[in-house]
N, C-alpha and C. Protein backbone atom coordinates (compact mmCIF):
# COMPACT_ATOMS: atom_id res chain seq x y z
N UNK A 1 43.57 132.23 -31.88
CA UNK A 1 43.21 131.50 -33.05
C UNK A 1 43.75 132.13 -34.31
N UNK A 2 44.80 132.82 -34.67
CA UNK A 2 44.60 133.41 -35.37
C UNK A 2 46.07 132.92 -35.66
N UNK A 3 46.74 132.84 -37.31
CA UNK A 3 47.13 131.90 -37.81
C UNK A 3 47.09 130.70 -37.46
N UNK A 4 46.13 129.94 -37.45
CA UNK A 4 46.39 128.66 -37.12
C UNK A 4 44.94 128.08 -38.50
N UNK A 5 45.74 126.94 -38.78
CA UNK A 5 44.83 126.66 -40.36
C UNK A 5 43.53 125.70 -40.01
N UNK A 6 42.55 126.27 -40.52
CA UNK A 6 41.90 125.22 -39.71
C UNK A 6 41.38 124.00 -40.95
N UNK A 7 41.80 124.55 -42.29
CA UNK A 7 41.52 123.25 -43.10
C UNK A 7 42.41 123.03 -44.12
N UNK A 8 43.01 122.08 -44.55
CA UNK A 8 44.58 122.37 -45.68
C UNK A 8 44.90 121.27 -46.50
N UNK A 9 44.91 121.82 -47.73
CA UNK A 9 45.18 120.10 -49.04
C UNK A 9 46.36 120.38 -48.68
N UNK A 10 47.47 120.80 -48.23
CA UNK A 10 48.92 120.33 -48.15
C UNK A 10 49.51 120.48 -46.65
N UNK A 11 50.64 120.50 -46.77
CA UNK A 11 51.51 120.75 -45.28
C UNK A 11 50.99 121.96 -44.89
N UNK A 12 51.11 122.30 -43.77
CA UNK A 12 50.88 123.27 -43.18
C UNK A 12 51.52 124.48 -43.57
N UNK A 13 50.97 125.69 -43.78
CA UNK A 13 51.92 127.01 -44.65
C UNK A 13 51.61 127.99 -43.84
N UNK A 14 52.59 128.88 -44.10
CA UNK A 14 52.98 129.90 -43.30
C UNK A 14 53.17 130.73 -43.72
N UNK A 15 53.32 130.86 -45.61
CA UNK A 15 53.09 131.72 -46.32
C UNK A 15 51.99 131.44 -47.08
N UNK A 16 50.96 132.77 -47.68
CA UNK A 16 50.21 132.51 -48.17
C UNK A 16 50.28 133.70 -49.91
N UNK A 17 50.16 133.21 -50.38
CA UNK A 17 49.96 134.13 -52.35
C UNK A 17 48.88 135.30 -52.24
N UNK A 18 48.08 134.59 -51.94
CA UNK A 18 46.56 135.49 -51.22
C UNK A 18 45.85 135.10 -50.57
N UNK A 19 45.00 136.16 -49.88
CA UNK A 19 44.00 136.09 -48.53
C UNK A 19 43.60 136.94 -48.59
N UNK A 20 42.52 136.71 -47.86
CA UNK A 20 41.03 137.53 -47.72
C UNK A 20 40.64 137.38 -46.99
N UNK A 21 39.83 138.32 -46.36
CA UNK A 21 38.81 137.83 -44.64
C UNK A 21 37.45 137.80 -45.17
N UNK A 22 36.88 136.75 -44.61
CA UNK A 22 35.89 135.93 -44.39
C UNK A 22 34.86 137.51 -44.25
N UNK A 23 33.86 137.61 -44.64
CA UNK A 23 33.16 138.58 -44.13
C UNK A 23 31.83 138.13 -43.18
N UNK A 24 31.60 136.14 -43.07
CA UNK A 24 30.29 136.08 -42.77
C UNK A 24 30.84 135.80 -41.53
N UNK A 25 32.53 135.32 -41.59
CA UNK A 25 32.97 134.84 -39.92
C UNK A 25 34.21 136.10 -39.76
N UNK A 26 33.83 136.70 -39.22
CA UNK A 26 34.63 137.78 -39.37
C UNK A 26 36.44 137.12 -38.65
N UNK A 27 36.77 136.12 -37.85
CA UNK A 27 38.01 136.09 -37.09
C UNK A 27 38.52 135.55 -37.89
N UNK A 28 37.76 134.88 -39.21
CA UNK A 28 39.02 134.04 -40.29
C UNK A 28 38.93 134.52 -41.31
N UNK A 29 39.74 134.01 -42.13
CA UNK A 29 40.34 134.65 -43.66
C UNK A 29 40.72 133.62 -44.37
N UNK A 30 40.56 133.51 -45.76
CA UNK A 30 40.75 132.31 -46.29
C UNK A 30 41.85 132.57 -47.11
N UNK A 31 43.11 131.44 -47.21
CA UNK A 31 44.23 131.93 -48.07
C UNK A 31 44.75 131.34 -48.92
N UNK A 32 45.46 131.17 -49.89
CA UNK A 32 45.75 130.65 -51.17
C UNK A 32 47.47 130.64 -51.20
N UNK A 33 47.59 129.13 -51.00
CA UNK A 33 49.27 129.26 -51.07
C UNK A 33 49.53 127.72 -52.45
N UNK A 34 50.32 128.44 -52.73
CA UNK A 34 50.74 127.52 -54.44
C UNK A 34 51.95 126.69 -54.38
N UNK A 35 51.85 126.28 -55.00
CA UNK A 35 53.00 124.34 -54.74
C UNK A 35 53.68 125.25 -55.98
N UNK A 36 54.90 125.04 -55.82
CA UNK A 36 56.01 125.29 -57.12
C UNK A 36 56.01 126.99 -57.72
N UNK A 37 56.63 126.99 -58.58
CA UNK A 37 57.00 128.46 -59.07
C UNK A 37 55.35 129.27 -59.12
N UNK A 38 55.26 130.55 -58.92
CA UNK A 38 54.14 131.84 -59.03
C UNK A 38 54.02 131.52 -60.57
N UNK A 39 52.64 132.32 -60.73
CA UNK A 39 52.37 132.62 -62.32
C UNK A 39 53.22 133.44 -62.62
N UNK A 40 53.45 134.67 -62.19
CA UNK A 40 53.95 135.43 -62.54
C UNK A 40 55.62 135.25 -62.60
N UNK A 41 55.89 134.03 -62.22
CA UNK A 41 57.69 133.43 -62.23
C UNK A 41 57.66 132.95 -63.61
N UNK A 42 56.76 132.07 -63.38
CA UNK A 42 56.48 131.74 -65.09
C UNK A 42 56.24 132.44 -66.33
N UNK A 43 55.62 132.89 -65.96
CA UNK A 43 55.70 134.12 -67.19
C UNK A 43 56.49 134.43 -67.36
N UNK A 44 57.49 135.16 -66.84
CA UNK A 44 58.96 135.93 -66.64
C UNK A 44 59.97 134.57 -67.19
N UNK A 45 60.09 133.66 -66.51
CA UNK A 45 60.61 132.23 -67.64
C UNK A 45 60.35 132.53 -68.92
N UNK A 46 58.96 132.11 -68.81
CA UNK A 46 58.93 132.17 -70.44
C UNK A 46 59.15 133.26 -71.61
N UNK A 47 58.74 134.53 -70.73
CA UNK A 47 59.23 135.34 -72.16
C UNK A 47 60.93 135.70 -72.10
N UNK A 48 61.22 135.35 -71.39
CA UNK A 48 62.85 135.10 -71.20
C UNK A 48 63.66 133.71 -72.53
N UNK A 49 63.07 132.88 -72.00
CA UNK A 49 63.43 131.88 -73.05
C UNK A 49 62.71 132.17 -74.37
N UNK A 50 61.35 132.55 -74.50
CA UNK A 50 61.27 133.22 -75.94
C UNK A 50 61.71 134.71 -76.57
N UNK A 51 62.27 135.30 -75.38
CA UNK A 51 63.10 136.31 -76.55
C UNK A 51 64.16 135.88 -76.85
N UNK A 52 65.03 134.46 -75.98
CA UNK A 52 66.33 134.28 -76.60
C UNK A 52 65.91 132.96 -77.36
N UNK A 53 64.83 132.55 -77.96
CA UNK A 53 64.54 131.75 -79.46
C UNK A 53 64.72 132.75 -80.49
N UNK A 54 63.85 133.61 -80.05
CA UNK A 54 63.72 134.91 -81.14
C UNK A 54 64.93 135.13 -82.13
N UNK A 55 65.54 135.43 -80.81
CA UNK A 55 66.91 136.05 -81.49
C UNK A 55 68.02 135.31 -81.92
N UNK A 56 67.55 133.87 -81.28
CA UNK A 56 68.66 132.90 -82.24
C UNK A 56 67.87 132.50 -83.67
N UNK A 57 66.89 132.30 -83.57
CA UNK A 57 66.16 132.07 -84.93
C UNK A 57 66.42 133.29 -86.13
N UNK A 58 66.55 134.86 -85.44
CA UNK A 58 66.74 135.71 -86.13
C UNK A 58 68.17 135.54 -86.29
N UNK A 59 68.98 135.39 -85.73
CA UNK A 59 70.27 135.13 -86.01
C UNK A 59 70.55 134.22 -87.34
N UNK A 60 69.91 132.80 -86.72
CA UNK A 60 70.12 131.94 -88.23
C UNK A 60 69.41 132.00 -89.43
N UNK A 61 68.27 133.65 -89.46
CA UNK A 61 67.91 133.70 -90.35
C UNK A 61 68.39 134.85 -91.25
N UNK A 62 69.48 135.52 -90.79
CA UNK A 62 70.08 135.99 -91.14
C UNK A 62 71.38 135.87 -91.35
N UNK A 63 71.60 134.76 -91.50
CA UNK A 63 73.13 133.50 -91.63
C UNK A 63 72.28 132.83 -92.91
N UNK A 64 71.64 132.59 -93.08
CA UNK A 64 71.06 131.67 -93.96
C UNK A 64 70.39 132.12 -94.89
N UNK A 65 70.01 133.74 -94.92
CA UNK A 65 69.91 134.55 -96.51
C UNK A 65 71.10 134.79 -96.66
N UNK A 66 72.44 135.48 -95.94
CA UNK A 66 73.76 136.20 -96.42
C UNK A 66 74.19 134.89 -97.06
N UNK A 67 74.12 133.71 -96.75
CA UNK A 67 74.48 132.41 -97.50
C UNK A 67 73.97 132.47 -98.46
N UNK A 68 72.65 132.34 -98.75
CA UNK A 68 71.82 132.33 -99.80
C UNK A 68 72.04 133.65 -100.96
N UNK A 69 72.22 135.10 -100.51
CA UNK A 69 72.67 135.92 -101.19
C UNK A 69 74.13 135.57 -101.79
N UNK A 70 75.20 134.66 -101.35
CA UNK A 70 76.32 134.81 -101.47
C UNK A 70 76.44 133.60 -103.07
N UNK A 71 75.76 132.82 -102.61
CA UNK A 71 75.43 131.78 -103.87
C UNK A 71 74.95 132.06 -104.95
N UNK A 72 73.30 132.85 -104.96
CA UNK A 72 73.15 133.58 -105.86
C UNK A 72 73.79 134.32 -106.61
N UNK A 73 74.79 134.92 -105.75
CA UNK A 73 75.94 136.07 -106.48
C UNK A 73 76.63 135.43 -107.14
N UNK A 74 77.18 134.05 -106.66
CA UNK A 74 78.03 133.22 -107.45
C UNK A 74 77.48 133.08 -108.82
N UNK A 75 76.34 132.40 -108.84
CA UNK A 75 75.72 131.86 -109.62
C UNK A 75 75.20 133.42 -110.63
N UNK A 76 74.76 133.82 -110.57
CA UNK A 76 75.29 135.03 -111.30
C UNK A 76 76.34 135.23 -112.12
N UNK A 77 77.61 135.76 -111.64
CA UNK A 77 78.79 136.19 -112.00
C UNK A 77 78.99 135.12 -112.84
N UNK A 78 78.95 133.77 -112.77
CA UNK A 78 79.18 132.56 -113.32
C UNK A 78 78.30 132.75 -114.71
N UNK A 79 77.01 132.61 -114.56
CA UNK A 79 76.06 132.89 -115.52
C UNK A 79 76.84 134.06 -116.61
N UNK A 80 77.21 135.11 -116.23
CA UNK A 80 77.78 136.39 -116.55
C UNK A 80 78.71 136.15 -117.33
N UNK A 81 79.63 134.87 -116.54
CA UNK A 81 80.86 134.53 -117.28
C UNK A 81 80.68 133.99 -118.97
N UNK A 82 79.78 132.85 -118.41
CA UNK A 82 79.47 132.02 -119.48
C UNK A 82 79.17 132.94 -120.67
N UNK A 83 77.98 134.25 -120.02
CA UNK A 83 77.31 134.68 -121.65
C UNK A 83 78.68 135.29 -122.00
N UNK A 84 80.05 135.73 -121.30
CA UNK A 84 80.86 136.37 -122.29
C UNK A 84 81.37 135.66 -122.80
N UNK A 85 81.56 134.28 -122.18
CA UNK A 85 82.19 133.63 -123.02
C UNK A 85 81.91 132.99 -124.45
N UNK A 86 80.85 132.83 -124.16
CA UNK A 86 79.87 132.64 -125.43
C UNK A 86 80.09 133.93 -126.66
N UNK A 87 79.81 134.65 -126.49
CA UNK A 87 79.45 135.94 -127.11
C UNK A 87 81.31 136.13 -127.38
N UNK A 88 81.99 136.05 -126.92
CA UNK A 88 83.49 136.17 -127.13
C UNK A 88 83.83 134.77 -128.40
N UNK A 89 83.26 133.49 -128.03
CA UNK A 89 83.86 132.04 -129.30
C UNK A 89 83.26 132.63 -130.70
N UNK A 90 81.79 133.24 -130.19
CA UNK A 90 80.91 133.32 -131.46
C UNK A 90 81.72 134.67 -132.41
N UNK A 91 82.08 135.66 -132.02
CA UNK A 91 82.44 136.19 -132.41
C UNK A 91 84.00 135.93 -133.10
N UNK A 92 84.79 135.05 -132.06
CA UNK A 92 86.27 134.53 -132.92
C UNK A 92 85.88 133.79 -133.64
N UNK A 93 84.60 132.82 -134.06
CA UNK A 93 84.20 132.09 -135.08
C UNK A 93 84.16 132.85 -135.94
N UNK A 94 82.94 134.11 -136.07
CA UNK A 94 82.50 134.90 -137.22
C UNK A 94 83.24 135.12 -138.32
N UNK A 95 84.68 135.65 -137.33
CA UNK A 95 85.74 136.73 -138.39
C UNK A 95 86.20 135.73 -139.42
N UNK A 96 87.45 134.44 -138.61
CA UNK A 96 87.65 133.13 -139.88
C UNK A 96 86.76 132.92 -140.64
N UNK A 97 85.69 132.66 -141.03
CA UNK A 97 84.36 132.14 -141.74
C UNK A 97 83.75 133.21 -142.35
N UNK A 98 84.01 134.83 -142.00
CA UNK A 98 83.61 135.56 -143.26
C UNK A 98 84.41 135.57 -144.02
N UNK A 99 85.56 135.65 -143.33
CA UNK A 99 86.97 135.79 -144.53
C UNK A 99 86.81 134.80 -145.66
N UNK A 100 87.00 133.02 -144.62
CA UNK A 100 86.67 132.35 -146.01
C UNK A 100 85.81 132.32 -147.13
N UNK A 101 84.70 132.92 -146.33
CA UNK A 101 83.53 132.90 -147.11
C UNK A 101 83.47 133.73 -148.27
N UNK A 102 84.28 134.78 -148.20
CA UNK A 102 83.95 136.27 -148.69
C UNK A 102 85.38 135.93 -150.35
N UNK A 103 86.25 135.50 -149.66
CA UNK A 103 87.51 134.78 -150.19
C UNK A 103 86.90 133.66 -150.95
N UNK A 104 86.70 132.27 -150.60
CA UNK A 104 86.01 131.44 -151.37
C UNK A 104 84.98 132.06 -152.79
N UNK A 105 83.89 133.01 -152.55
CA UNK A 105 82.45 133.72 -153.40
C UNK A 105 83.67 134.10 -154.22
N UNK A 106 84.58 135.02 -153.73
CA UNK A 106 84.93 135.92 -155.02
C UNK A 106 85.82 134.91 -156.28
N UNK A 107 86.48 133.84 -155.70
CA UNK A 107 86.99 132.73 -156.16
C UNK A 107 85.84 131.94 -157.28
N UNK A 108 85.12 131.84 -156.52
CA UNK A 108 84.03 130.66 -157.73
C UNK A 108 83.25 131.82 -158.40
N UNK A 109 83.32 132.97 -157.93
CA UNK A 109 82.47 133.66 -158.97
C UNK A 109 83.40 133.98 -160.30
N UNK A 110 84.56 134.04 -159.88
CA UNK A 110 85.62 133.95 -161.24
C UNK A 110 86.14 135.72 -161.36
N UNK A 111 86.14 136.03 -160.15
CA UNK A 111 86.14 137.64 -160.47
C UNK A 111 87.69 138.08 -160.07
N UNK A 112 88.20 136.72 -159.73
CA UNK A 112 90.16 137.52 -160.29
C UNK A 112 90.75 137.04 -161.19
N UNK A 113 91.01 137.51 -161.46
CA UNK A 113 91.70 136.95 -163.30
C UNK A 113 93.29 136.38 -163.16
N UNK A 114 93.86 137.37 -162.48
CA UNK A 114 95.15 136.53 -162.06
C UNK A 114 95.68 135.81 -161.38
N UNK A 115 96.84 134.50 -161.67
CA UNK A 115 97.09 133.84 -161.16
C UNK A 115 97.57 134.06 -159.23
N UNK A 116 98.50 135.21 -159.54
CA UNK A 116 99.29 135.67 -158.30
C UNK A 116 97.97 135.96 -157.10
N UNK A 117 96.81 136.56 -157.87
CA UNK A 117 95.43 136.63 -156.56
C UNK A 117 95.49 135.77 -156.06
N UNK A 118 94.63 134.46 -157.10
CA UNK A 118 94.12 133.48 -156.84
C UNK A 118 94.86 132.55 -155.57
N UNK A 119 96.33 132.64 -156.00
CA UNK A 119 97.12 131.90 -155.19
C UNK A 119 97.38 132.78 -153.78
N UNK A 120 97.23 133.81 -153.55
CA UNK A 120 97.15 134.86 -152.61
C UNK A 120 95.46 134.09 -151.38
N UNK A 121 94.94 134.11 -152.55
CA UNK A 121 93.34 134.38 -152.22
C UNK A 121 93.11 132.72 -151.05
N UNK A 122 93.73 131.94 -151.86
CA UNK A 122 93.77 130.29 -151.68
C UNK A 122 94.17 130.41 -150.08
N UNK A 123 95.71 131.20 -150.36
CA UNK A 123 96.56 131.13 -149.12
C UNK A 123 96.00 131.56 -147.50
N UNK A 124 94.97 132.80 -148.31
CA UNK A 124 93.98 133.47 -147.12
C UNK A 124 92.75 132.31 -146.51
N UNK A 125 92.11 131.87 -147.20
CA UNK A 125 91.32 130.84 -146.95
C UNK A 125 92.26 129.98 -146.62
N UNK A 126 93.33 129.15 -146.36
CA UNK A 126 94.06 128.11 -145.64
C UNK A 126 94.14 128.93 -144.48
N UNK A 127 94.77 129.98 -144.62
CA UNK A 127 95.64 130.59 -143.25
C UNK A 127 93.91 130.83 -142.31
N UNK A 128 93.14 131.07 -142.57
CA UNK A 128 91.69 131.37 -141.80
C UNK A 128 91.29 129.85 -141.81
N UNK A 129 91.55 128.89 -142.35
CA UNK A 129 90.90 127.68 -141.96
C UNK A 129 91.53 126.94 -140.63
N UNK A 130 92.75 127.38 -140.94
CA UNK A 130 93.71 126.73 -139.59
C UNK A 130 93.86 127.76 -138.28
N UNK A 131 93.30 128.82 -138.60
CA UNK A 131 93.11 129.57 -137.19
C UNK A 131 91.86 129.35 -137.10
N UNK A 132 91.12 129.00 -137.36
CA UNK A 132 88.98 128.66 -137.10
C UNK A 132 89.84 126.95 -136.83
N UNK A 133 90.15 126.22 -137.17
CA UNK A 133 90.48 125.27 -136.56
C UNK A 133 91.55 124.90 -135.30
N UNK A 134 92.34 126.11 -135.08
CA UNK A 134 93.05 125.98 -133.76
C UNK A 134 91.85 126.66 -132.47
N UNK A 135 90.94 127.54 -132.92
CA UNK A 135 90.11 127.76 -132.30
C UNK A 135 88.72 127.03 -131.42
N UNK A 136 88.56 126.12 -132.22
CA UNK A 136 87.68 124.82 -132.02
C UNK A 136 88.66 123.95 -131.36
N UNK A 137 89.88 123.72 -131.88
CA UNK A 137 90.58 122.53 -130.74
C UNK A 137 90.49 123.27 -129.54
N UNK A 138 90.96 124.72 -129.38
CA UNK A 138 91.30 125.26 -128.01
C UNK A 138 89.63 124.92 -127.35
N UNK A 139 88.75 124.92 -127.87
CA UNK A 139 87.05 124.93 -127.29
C UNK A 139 87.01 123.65 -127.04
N UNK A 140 87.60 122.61 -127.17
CA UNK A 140 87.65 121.21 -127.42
C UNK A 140 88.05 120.66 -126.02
N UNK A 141 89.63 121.47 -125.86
CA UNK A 141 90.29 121.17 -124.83
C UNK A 141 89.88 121.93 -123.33
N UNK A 142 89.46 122.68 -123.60
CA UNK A 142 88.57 123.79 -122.61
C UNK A 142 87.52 122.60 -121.86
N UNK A 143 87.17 122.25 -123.02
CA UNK A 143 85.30 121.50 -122.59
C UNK A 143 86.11 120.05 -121.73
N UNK A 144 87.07 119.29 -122.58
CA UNK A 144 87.49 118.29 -121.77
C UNK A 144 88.10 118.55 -120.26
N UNK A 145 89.07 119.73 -120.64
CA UNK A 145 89.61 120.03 -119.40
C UNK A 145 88.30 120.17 -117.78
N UNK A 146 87.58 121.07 -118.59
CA UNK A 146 85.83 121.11 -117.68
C UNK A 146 85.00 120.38 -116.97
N UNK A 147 85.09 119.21 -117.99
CA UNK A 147 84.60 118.17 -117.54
C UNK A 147 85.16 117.03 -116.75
N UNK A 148 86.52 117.40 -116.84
CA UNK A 148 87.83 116.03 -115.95
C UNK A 148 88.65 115.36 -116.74
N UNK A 149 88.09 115.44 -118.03
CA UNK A 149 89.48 114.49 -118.77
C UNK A 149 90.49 114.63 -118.35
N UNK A 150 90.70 116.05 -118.37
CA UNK A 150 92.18 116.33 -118.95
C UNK A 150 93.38 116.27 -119.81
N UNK A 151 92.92 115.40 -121.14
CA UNK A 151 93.57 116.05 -122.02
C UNK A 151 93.41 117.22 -122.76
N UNK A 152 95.13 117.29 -123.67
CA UNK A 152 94.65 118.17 -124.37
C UNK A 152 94.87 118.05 -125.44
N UNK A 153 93.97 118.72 -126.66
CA UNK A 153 94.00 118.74 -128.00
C UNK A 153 94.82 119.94 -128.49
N UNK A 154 96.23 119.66 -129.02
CA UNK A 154 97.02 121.02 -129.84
C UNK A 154 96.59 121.35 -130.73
């Protein structure tokens, strides 16, 4: 009598997962056989397929800050650009426009007496009006060019 099953929810098995002997009938043993993969197969599946999520997720999450760092940087340097550029017009503005300014005051305040200044003085305020004005066209043509026109203003 001994392997032979004497009660069974499936086909008849011949392997069993676990068993135990009966202690109240001592000649039988009761045994436990499993349809499809062990727990312990499964398990081993699964942390198999979740360490390789892991590490693709860590992968694209580290693809997707060096991206993100790389933009920022852009955007930066860009930012960077702009304030020099700024800080560079304002300053080629300043110089034309004190000159005139400084040139013009001493003019209406009446404080050169001679003709040869005056006409000197005039010439300085033209010659600074038309470089403060080639300066603004060049900012002119910059901004169109920037934006797609593409013309340009001489």
């Amino acid at each position: 009598m001994k392997n032979t099953n004497v009660y069974s929810t499936a086909n008849p098995v011949t392997e069993y997962q676990q068993s135990k002997r009966l202690w109240l009938i001592p000649n039988y043993s009761l045994g436990i056989a499993l349809r499809g993969p062990t727990i312990e197969n499964l398990v081993k599946d699964r942390t198999y397929t979740n360490v390789i999520l892991i590490a693709g997720l860590t992968v694209l999450m580290l693809i997707v800050t060096l991206y993100g760092y790389r933009n920022i940087k852009k955007e930066v340097e860009l930012a960077q650009i702009k304030s020099d550029f700024v800080s560079n017009v304002s300053h080629e503005l300043r110089t034309p426009l004190a000159l005139i300014s400084m040139f013009a005051e001493t003019l209406v305040m009446g404080r050169v007496k001679s003709e040869e200044k005056q006409v000197e003085y005039y010439s300085i305020i033209q010659q600074e009006t038309e470089r403060l004005s080639k300066i603004v066209n060049k900012i002119l043509s910059f901004s169109k060019i920037e934006a797609g026109s593409g013309s340009i203003i001489s």
